[in-house]
C-alpha atoms as a PDB file:
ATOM      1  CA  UNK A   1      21.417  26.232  -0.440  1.00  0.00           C
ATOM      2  CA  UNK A   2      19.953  29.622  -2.042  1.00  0.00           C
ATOM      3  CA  UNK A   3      18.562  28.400  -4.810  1.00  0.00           C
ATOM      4  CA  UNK A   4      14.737  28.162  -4.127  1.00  0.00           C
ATOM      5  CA  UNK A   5      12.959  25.067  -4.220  1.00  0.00           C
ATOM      6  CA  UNK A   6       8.946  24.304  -4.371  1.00  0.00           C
ATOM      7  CA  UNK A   7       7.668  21.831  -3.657  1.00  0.00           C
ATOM      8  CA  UNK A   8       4.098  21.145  -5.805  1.00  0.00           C
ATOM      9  CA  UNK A   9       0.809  19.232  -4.558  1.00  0.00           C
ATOM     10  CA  UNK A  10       2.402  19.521  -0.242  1.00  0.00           C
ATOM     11  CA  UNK A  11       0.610  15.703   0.979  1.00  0.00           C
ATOM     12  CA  UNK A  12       2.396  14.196   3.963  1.00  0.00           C
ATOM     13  CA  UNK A  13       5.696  12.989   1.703  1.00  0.00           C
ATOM     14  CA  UNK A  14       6.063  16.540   0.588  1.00  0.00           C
ATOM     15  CA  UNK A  15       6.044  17.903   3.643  1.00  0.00           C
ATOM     16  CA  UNK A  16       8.182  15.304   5.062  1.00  0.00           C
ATOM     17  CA  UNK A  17      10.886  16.810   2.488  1.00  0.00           C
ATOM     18  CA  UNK A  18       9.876  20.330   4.131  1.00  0.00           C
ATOM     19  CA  UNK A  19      10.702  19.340   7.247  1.00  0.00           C
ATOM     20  CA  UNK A  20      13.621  17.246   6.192  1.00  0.00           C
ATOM     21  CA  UNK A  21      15.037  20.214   4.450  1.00  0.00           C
ATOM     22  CA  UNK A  22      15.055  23.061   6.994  1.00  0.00           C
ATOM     23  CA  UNK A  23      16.443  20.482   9.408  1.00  0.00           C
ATOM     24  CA  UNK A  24      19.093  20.330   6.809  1.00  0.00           C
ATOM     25  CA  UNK A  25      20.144  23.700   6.744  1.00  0.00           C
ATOM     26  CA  UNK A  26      17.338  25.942   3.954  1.00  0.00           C
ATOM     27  CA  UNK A  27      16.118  29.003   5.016  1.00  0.00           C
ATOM     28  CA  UNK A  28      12.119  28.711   4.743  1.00  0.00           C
ATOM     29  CA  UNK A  29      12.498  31.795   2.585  1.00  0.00           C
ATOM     30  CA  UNK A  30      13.805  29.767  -0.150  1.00  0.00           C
ATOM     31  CA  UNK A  31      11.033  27.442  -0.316  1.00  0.00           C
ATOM     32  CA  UNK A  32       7.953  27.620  -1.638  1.00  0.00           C
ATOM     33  CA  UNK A  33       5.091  25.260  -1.413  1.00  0.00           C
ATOM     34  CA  UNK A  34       1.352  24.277  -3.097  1.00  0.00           C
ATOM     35  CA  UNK A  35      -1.462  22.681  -2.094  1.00  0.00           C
ATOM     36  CA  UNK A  36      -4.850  22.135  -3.314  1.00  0.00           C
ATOM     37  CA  UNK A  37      -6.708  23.771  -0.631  1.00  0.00           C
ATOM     38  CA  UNK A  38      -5.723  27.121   0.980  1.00  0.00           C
ATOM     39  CA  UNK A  39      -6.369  26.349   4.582  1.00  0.00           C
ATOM     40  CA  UNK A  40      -3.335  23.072   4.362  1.00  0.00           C
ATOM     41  CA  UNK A  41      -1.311  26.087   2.157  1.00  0.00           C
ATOM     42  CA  UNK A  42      -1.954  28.624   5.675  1.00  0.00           C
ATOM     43  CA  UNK A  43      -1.231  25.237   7.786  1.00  0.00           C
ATOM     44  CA  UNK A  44       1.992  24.742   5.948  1.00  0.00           C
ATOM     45  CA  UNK A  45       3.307  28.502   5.834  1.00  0.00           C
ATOM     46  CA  UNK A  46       2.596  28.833   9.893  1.00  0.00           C
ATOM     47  CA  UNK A  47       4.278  25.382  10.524  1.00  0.00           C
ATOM     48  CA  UNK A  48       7.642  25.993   9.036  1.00  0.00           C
ATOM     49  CA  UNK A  49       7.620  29.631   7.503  1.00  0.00           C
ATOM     50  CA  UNK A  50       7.505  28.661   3.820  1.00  0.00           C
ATOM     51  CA  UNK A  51       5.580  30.539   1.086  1.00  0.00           C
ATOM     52  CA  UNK A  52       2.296  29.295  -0.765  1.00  0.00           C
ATOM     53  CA  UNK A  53       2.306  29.986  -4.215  1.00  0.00           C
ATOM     54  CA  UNK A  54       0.079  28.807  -6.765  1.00  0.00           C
ATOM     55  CA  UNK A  55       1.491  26.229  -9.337  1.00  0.00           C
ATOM     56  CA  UNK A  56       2.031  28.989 -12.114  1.00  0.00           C
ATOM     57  CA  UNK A  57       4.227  31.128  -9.802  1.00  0.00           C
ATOM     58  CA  UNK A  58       6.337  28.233  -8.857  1.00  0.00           C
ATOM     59  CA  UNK A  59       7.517  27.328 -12.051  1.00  0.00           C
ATOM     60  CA  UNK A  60       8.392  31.169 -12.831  1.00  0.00           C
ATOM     61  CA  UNK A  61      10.257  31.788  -9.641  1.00  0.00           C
ATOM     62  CA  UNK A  62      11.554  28.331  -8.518  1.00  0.00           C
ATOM     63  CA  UNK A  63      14.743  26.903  -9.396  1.00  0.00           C
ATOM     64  CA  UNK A  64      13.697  23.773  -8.926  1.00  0.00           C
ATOM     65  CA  UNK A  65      10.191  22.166  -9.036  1.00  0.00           C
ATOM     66  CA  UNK A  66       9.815  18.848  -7.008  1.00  0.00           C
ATOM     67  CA  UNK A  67       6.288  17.329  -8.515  1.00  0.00           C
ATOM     68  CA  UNK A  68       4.503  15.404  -5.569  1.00  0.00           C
ATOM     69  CA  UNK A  69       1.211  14.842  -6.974  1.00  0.00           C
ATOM     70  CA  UNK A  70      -0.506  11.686  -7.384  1.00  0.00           C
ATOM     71  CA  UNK A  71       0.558   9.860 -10.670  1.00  0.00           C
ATOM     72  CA  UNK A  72      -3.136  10.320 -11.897  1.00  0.00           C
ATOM     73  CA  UNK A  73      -2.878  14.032 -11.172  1.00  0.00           C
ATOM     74  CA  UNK A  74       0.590  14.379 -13.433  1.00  0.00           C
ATOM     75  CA  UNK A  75      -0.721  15.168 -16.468  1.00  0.00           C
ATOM     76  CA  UNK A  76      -3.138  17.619 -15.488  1.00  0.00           C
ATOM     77  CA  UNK A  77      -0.275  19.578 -13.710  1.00  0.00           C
ATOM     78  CA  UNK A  78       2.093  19.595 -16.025  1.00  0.00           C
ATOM     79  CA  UNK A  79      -0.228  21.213 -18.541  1.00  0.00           C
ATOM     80  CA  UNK A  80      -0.768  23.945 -16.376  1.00  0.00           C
ATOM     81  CA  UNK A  81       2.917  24.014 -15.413  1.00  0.00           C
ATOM     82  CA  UNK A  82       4.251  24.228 -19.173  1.00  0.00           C
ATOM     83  CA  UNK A  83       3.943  27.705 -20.355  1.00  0.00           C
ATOM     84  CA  UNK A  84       5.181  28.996 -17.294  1.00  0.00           C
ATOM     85  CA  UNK A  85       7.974  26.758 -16.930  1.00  0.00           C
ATOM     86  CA  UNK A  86      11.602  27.571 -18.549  1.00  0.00           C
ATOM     87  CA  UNK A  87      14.151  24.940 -19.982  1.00  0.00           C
ATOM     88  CA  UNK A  88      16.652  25.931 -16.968  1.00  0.00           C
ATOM     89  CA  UNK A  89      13.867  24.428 -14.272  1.00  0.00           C
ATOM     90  CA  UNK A  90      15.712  21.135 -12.950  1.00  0.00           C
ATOM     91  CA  UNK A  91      12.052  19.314 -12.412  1.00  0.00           C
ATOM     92  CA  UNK A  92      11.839  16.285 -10.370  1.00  0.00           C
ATOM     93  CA  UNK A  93       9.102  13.967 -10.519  1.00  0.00           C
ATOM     94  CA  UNK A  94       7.917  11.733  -6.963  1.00  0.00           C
ATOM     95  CA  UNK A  95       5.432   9.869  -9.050  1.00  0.00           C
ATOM     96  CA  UNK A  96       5.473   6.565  -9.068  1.00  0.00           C
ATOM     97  CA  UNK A  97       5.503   4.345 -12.134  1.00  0.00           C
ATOM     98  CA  UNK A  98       5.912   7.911 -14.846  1.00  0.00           C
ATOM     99  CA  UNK A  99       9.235   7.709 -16.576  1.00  0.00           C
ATOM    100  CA  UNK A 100      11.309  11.474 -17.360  1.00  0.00           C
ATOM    101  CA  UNK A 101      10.218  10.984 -21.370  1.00  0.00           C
ATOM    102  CA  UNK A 102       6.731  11.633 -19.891  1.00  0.00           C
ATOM    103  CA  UNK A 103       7.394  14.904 -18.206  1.00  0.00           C
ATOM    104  CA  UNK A 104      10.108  15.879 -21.702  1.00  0.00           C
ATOM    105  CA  UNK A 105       7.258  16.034 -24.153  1.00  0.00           C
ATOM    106  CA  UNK A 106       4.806  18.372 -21.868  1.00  0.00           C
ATOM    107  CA  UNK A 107       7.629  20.421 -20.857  1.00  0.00           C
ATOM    108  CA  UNK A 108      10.309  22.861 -22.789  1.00  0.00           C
ATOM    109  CA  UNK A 109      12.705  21.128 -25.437  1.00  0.00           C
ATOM    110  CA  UNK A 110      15.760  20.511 -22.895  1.00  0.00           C
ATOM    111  CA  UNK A 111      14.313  20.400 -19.572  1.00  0.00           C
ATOM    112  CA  UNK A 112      16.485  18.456 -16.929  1.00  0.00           C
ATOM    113  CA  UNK A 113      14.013  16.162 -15.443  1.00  0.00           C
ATOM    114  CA  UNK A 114      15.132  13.272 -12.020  1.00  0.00           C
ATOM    115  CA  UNK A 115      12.535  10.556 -11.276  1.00  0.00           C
ATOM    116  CA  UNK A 116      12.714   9.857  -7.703  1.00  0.00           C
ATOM    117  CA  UNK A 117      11.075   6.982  -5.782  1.00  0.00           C
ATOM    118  CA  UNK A 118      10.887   7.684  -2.157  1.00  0.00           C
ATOM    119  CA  UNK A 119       8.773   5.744   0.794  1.00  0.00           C
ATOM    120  CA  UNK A 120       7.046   6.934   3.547  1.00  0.00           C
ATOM    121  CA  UNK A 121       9.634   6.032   5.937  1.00  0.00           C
ATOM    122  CA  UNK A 122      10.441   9.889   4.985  1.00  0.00           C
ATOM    123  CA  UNK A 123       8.449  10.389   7.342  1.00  0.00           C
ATOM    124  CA  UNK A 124      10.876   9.526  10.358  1.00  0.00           C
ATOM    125  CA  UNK A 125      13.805  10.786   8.163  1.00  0.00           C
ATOM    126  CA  UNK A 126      14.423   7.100   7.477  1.00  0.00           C
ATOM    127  CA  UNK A 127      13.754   7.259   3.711  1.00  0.00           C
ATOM    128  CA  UNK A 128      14.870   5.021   0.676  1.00  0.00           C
ATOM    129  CA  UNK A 129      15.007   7.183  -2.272  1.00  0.00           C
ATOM    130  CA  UNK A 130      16.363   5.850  -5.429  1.00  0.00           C
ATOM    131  CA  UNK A 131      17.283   8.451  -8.271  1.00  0.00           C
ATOM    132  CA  UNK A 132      17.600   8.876 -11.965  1.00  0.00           C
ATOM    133  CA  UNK A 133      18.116  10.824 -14.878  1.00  0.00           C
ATOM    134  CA  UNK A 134      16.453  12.355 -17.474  1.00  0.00           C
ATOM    135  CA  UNK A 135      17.871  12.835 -20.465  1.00  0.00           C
ATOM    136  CA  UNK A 136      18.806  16.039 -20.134  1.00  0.00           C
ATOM    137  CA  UNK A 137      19.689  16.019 -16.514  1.00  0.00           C
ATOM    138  CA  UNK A 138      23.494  17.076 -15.166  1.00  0.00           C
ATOM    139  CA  UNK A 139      25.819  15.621 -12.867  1.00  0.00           C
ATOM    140  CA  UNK A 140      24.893  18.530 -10.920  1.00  0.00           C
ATOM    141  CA  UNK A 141      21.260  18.078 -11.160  1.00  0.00           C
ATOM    142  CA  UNK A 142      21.449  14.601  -9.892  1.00  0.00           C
ATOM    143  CA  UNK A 143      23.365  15.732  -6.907  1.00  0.00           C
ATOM    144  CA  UNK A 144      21.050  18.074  -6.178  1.00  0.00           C
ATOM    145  CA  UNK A 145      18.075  16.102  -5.929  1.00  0.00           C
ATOM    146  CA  UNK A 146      20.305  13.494  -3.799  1.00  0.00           C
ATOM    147  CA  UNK A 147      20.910  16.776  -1.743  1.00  0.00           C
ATOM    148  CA  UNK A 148      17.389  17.049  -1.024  1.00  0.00           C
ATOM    149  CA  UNK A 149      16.270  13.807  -0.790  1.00  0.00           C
ATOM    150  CA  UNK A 150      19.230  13.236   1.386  1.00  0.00           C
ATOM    151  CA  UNK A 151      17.608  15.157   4.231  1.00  0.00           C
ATOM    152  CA  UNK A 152      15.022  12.391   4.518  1.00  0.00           C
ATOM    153  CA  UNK A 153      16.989   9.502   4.585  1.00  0.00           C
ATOM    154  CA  UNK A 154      19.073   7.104   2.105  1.00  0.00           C
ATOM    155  CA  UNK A 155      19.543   7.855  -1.504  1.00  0.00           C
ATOM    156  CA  UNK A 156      20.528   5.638  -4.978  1.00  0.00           C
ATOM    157  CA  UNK A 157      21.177   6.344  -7.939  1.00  0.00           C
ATOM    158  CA  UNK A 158      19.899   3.593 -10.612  1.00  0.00           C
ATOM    159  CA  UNK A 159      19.329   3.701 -14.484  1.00  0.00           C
ATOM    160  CA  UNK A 160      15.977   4.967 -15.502  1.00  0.00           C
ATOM    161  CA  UNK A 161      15.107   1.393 -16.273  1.00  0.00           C
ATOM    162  CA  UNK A 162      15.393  -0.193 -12.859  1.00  0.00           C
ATOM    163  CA  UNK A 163      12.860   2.397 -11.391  1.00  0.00           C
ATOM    164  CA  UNK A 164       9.818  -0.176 -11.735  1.00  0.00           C
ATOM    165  CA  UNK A 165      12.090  -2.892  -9.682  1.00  0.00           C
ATOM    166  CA  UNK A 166      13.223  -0.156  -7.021  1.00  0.00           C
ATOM    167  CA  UNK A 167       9.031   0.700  -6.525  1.00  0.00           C
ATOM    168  CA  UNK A 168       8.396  -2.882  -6.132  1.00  0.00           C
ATOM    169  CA  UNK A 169      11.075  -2.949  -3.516  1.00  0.00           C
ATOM    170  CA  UNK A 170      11.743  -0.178  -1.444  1.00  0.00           C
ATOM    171  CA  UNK A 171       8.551   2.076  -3.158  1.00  0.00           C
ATOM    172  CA  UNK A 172       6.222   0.022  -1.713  1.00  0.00           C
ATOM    173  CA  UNK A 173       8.354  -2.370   0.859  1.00  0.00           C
ATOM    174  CA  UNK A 174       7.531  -0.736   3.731  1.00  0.00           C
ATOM    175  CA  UNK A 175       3.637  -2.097   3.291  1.00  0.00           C
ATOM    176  CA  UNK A 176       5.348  -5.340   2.852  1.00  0.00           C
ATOM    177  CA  UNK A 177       6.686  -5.068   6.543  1.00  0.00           C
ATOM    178  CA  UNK A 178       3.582  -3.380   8.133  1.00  0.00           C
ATOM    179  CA  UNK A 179       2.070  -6.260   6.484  1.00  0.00           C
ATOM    180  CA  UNK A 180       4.407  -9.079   8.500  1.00  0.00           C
ATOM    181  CA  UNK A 181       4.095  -7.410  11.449  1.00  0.00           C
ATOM    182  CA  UNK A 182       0.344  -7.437  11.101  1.00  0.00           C
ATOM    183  CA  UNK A 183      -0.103 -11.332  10.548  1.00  0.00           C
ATOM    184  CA  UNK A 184       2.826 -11.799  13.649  1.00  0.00           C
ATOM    185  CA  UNK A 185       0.679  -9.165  15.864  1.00  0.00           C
ATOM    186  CA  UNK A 186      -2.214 -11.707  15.211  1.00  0.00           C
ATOM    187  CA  UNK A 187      -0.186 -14.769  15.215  1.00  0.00           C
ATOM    188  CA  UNK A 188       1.322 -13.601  19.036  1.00  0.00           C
ATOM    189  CA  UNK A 189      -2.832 -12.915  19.801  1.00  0.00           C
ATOM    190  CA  UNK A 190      -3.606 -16.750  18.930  1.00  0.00           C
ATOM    191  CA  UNK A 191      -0.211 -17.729  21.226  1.00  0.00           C
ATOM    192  CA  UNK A 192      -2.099 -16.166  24.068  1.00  0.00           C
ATOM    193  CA  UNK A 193       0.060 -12.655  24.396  1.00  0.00           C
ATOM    194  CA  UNK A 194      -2.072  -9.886  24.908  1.00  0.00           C
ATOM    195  CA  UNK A 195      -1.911  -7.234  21.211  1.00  0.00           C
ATOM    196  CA  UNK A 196       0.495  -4.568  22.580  1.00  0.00           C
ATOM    197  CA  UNK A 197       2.571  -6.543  24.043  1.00  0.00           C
ATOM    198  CA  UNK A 198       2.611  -8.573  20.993  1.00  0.00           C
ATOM    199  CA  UNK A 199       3.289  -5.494  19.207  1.00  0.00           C
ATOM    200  CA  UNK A 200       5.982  -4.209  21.122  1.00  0.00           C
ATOM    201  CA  UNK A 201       7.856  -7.713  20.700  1.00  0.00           C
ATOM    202  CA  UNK A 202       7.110  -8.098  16.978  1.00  0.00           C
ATOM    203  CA  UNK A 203       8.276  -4.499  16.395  1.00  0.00           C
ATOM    204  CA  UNK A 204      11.783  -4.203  18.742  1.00  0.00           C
ATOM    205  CA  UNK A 205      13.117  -7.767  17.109  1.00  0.00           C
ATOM    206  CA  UNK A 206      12.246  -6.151  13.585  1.00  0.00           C
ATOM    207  CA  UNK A 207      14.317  -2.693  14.480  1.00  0.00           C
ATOM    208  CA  UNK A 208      16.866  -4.671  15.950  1.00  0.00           C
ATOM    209  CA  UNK A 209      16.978  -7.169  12.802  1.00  0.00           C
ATOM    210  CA  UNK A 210      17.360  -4.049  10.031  1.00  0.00           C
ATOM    211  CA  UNK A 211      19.869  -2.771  12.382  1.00  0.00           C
ATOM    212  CA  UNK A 212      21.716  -6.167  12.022  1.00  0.00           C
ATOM    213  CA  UNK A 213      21.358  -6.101   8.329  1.00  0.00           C
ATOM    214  CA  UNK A 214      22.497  -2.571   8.091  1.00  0.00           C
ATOM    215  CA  UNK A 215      25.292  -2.469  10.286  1.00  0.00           C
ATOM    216  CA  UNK A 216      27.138  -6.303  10.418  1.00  0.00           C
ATOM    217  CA  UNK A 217      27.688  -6.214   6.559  1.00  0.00           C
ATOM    218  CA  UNK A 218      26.417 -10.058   7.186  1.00  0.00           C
ATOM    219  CA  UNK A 219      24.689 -11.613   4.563  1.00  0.00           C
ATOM    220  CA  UNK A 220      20.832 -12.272   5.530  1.00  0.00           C
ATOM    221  CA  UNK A 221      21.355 -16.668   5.156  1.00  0.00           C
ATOM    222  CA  UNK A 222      24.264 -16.162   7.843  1.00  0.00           C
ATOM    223  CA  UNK A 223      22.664 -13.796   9.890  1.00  0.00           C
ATOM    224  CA  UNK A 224      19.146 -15.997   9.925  1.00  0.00           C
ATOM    225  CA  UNK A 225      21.355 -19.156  10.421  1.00  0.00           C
ATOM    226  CA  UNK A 226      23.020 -17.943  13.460  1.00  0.00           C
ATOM    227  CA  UNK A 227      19.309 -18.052  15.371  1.00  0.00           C
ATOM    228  CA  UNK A 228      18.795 -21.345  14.171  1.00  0.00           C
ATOM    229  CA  UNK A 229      19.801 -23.594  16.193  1.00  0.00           C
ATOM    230  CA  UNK A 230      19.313 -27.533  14.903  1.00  0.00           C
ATOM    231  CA  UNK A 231      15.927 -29.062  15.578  1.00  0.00           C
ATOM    232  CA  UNK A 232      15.341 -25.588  17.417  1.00  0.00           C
ATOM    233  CA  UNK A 233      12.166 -23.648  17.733  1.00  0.00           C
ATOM    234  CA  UNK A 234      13.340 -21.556  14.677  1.00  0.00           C
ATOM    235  CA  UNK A 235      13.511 -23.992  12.175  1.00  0.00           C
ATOM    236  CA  UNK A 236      10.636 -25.480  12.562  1.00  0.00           C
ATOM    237  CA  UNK A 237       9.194 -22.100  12.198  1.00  0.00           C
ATOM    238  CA  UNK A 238      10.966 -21.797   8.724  1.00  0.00           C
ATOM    239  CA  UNK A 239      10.067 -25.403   7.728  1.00  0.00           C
ATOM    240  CA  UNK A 240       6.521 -24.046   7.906  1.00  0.00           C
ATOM    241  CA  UNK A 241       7.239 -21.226   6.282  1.00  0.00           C
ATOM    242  CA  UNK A 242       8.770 -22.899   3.237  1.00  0.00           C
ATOM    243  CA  UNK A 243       5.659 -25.462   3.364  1.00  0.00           C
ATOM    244  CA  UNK A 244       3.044 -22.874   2.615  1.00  0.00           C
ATOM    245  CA  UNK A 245       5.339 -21.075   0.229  1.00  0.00           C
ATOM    246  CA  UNK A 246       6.039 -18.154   1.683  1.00  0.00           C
ATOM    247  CA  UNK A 247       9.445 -17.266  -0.321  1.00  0.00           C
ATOM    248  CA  UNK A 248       7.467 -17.518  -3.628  1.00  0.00           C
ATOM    249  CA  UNK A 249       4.382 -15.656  -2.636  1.00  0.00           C
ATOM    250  CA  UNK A 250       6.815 -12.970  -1.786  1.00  0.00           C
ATOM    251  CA  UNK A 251       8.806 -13.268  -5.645  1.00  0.00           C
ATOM    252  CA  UNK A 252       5.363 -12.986  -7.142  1.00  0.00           C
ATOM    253  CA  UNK A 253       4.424 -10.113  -4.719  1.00  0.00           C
ATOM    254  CA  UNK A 254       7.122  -7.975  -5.945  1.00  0.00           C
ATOM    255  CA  UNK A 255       6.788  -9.037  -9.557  1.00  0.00           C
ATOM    256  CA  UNK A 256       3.161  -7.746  -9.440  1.00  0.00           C
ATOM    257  CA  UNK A 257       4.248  -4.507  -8.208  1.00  0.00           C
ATOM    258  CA  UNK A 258       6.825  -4.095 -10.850  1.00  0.00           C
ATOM    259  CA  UNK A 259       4.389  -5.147 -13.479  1.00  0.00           C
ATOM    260  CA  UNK A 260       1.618  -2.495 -12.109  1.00  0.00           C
ATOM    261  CA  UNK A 261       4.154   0.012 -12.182  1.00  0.00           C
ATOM    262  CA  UNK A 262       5.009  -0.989 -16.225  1.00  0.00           C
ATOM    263  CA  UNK A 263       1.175  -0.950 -16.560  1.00  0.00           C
ATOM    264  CA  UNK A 264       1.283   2.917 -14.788  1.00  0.00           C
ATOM    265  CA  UNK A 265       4.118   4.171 -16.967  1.00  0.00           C
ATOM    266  CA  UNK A 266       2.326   2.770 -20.574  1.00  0.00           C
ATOM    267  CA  UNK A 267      -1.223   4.717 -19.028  1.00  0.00           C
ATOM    268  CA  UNK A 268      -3.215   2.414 -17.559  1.00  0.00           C
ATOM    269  CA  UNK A 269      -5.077   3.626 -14.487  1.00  0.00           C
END
C-alpha cells in the first residue's frame, strides 16, 4: 500500500473510499484528495490527514487516479486531466453509465482505465462494487481497484458490457429498497402502528432477510416459501402482490435503468 492514490471530485462516495481505505491499512500520506471548494478540501485534510491537491497535481504525482465526479462533469475533467496525466496512471472511473473507450480517447494512447459501479451502501462499508476492464488494464490493475474498493464492501468483476445491467441492479438497488420500505412504513401507518415503530419492524425483518439470502445459500422461492404457510396471512399478501403486478413493474423498473444508463454512455443528458 505505498503507491499513492487520489481520489478526484471528494462527494460523500469518495470519501466513503477515504475512510474505507485508512481503515484498511493506507497511510493518509499516500492519499491525496480534490474537491471543488477549498473549505470541504480543509474539512477533508483535518478529518483523516490526507492532502488536497488540485486536479493537475494529482495526475502528475498519483499513481492512481479514482474519478468520482458526476457523469456530466467527466468530460470537463478529463480535459483538464490529459496533459498532465502519463500512460502509466491506472485511472478508474465511478461514473455511472461512461464506458473505459470514453476515458481512452481523452487520455494518453495506452492508459489502463477500470469502470467501477459502486452504491452508497459504501457508506456503512456495505458496498456492491462491480469491476471491469479497460482495454489496456492488467491483471494487476484490476486487483488493485478490487483492493480499494474492497475496503468498502463487496466487489465483482464483470465484462465491460454487463456494466449497464449491474447499475440497474446493485447501482441503483439500494433506492429500490428505501423505496419498499417507504410504501411498507406507510402501509404499517394505515394498519394502525404508529411510523417508528413501523419503521423499526419494516427495517429489522429486511436486515434479517439479506442476512438469510447471504448466509443460507437458499434460493429466494425456498426461502419465501418457508413463511408461507397455506391459506396463511402471507400468501394472501403475495396473491395481492401478483394481482397488481408487482413482479413486472419491478422487470420494467430495472430495464429502464439499464436503458438510461445505454442512453448516458451514447451522450444523452
Amino acid at each position: 500500500m505505498t503507491q499513492k492514490v487520489a481520489v478526484l471530485g471528494t462527494g460523500k462516495i469518495g470519501e466513503a473510499l477515504l475512510s474505507g481505505m485508512i481503515r484498511a491499512g493506507w497511510a493518509p500520506a499516500d492519499l491525496l484528495v480534490t474537491a471543488r471548494r477549498a473549505e470541504r478540501a480543509e474539512e477533508l485534510r483535518t478529518r483523516y490527514g490526507v492532502t488536497p491537491v488540485t486536479n493537475a497535481e494529482a495526475a502528475k504525482t498519483a499513481d492512481t487516479l479514482i474519478l468520482t465526479v458526476k457523469p456530466q462533469d467527466m468530460a470537463a475533467l478529463l480535459d483538464e486531466l490529459a496533459p498532465h496525466t502519463p500512460a502509466d496512471r491506472l485511472v478508474i472511473s465511478g461514473a455511472a453509465g461512461i464506458p473505459t473507450s470514453f476515458f481512452e480517447e481523452r487520455l494518453a494512447a495506452g492508459t489502463p482505465v477500470v469502470r467501477v459501479m459502486t452504491n452508497t451502501p459504501a457508506l456503512v462499508d456495505e458496498a456492491m462494487s462491480v469491476i471491469s476492464a479497460g482495454s489496456h488494464a492488467s491483471e494487476a490493475d484490476l486487483a488493485h481497484a478490487d483492493e480499494i474498493f474492497g475496503a468498502v464492501g463487496k466487489t465483482l468483476r464483470v465484462p465491460e458490457s454487463q456494466q449497464d445491467a449491474c447499475t440497474a441492479l446493485s447501482g441503483s438497488g439500494p433506492a429500490y429498497f428505501f423505496y419498499l420500505v417507504e410504501a411498507m412504513t406507510d402501509a404499517g401507518i394505515l394498519l394502525g402502528l404508529p411510523r417508528d415503530k413501523a419503521h423499526d419492524l419494516i427495517v429489522q425483518s429486511a436486515i434479517g432477510a439479506a442476512t438469510m439470502l447471504r448466509d443460507s445459500g437458499e434460493h429466494p422461492v425456498k426461502l419465501r416459501e418457508n413463511v408461507t404457510s397455506p391459506a396463511g396471512t402471507t400468501i394472501s399478501a403475495i396473491r395481492e402482490l401478483e394481482n397488481h403486478g408487482v413482479r413486472a413493474a419491478l422487470i420494467a423498473a430495472l430495464e429502464a435503468a439499464r436503458d438510461r444508463s445505454r442512453e448516458l454512455a451514447s451522450g444523452n443528458s
